[in-house]
C-alpha atoms as a PDB file:
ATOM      1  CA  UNK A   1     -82.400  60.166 221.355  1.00  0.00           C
ATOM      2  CA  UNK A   2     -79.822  58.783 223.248  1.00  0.00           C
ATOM      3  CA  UNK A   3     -80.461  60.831 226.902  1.00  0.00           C
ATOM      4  CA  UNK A   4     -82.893  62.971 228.849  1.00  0.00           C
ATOM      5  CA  UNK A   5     -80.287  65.855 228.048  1.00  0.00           C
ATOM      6  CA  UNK A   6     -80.302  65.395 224.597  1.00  0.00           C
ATOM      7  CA  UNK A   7     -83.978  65.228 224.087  1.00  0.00           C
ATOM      8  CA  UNK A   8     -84.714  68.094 226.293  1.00  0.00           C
ATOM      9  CA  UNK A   9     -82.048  70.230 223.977  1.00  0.00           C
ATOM     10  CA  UNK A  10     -83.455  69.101 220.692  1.00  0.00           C
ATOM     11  CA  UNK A  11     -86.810  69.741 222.019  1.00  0.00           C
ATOM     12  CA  UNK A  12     -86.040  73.079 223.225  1.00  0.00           C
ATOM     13  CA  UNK A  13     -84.319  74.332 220.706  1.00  0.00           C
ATOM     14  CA  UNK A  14     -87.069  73.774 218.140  1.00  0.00           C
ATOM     15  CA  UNK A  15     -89.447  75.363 219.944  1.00  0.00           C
ATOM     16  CA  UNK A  16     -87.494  78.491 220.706  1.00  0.00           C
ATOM     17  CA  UNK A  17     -87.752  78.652 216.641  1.00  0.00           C
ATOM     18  CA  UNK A  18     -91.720  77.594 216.556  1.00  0.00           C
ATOM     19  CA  UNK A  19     -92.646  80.282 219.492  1.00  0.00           C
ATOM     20  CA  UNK A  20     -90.474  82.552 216.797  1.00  0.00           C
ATOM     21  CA  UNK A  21     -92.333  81.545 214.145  1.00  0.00           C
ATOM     22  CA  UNK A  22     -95.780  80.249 214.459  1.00  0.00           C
ATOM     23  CA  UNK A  23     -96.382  80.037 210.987  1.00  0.00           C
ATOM     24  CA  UNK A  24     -94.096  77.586 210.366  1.00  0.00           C
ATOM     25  CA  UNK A  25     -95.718  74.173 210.206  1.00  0.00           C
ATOM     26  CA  UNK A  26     -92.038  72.542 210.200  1.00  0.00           C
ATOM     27  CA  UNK A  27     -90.926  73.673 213.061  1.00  0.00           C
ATOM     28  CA  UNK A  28     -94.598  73.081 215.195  1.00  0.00           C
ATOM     29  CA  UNK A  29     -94.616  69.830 214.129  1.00  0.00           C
ATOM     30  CA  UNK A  30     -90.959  68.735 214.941  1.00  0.00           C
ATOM     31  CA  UNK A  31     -91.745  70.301 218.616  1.00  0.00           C
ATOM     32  CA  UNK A  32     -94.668  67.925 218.622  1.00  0.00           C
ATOM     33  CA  UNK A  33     -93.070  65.405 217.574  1.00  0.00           C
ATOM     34  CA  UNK A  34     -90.047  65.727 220.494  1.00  0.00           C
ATOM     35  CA  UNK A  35     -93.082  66.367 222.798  1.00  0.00           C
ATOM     36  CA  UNK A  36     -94.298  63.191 221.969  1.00  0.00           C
ATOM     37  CA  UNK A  37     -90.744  61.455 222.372  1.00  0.00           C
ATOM     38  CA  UNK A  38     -90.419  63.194 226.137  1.00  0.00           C
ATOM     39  CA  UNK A  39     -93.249  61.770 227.282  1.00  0.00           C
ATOM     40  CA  UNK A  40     -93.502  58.289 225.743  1.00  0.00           C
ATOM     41  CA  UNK A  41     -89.675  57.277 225.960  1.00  0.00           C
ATOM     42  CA  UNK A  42     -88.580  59.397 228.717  1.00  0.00           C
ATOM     43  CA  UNK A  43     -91.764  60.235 231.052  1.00  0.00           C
ATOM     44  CA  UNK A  44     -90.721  63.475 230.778  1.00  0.00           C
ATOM     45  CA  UNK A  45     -93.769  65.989 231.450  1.00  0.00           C
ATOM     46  CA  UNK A  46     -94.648  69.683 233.539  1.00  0.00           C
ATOM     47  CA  UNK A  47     -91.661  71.212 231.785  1.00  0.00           C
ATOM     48  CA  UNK A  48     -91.348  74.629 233.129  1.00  0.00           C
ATOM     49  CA  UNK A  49     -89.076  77.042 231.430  1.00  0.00           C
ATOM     50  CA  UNK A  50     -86.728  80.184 232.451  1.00  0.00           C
ATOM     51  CA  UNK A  51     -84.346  82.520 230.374  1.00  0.00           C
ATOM     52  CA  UNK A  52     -81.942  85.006 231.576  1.00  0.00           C
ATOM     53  CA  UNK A  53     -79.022  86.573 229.441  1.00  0.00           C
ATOM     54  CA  UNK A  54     -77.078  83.425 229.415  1.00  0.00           C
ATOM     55  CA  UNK A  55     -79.160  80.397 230.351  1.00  0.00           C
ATOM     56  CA  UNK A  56     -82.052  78.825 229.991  1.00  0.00           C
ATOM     57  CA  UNK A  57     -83.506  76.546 232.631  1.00  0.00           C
ATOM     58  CA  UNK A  58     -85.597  73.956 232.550  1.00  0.00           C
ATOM     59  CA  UNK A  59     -87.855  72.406 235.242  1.00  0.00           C
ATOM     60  CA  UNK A  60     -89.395  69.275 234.651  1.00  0.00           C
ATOM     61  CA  UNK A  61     -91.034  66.095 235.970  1.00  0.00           C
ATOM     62  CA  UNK A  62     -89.301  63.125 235.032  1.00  0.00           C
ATOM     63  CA  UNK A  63     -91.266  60.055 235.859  1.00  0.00           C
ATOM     64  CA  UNK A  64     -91.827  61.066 240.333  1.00  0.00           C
ATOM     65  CA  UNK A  65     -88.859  63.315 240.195  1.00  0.00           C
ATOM     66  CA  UNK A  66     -88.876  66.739 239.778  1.00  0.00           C
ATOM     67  CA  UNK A  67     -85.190  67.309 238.030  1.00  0.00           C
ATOM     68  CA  UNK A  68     -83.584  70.524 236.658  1.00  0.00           C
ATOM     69  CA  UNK A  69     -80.663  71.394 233.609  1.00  0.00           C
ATOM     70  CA  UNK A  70     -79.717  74.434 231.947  1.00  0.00           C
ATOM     71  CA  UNK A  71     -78.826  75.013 228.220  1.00  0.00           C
ATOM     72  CA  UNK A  72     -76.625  78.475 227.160  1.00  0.00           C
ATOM     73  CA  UNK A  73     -78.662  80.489 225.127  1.00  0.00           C
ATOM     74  CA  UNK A  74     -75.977  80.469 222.469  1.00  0.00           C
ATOM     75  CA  UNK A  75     -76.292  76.625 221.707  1.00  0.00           C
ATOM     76  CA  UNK A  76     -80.113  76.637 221.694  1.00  0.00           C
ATOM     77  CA  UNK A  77     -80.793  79.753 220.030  1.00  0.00           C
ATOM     78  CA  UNK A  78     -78.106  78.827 216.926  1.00  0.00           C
ATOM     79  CA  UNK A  79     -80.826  77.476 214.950  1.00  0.00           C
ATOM     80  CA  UNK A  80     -83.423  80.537 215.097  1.00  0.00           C
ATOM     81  CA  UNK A  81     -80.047  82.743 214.171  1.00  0.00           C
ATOM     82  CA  UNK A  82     -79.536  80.745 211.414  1.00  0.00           C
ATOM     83  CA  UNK A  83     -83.136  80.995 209.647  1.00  0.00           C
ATOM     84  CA  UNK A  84     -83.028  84.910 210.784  1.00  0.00           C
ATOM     85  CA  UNK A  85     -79.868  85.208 208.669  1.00  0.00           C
ATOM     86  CA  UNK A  86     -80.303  83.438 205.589  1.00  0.00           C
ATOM     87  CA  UNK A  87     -84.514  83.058 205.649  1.00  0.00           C
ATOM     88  CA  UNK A  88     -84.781  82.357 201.754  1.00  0.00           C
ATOM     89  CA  UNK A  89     -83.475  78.788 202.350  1.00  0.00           C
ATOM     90  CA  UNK A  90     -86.184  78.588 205.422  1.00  0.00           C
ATOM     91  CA  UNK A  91     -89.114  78.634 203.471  1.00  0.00           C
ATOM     92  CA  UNK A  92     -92.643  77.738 205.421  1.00  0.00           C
ATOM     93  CA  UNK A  93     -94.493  75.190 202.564  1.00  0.00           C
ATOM     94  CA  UNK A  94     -98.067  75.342 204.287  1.00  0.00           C
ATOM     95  CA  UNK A  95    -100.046  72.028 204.689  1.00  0.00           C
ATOM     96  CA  UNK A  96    -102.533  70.989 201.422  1.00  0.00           C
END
């Protein structure tokens, strides 16, 4: 990840898609994995979320600071859309 902004995005748009669909051990484990990214490479922790039509906010502590952005739903959503329409080539393959 090259930025705060662009971990924050990737993280939050995969879990928009995990809280969608908690059986799908793909998508749970890519959250944890950008979990794991925010707090080891960007001290990134507390992150607090809020949606309204449009936006989503986040709230977050990074390192002392308490810091704020905003995605459009659009952009982060694109990716749940995407498995909703064409779920066939979204297939959940369950841990052995």
């Amino acid at each position: 990840m090259k930025s705060v902004q662009d971990v924050l995005y990737n993280w939050l748009t995969i879990k928009v898609v995990s809280d969608a669909r908690p059986e799908d051990t793909a998508a749970a484990e890519t959250k944890n994995h950008f979990e794991e990214i925010m707090a080891s490479e960007y001290d990134i922790s507390d992150v607090m979320i809020t949606k309204d039509d449009e936006m989503y906010y986040l709230s977050y502590q990074h390192g002392e600071e308490t810091k704020k952005t905003r995605f459009p739903c659009e952009l982060i959503e694109i990716m749940l859309n995407q498995i909703n329409q064409e779920p066939e080539k979204y297939a959940n393959y369950p841990d052995e």
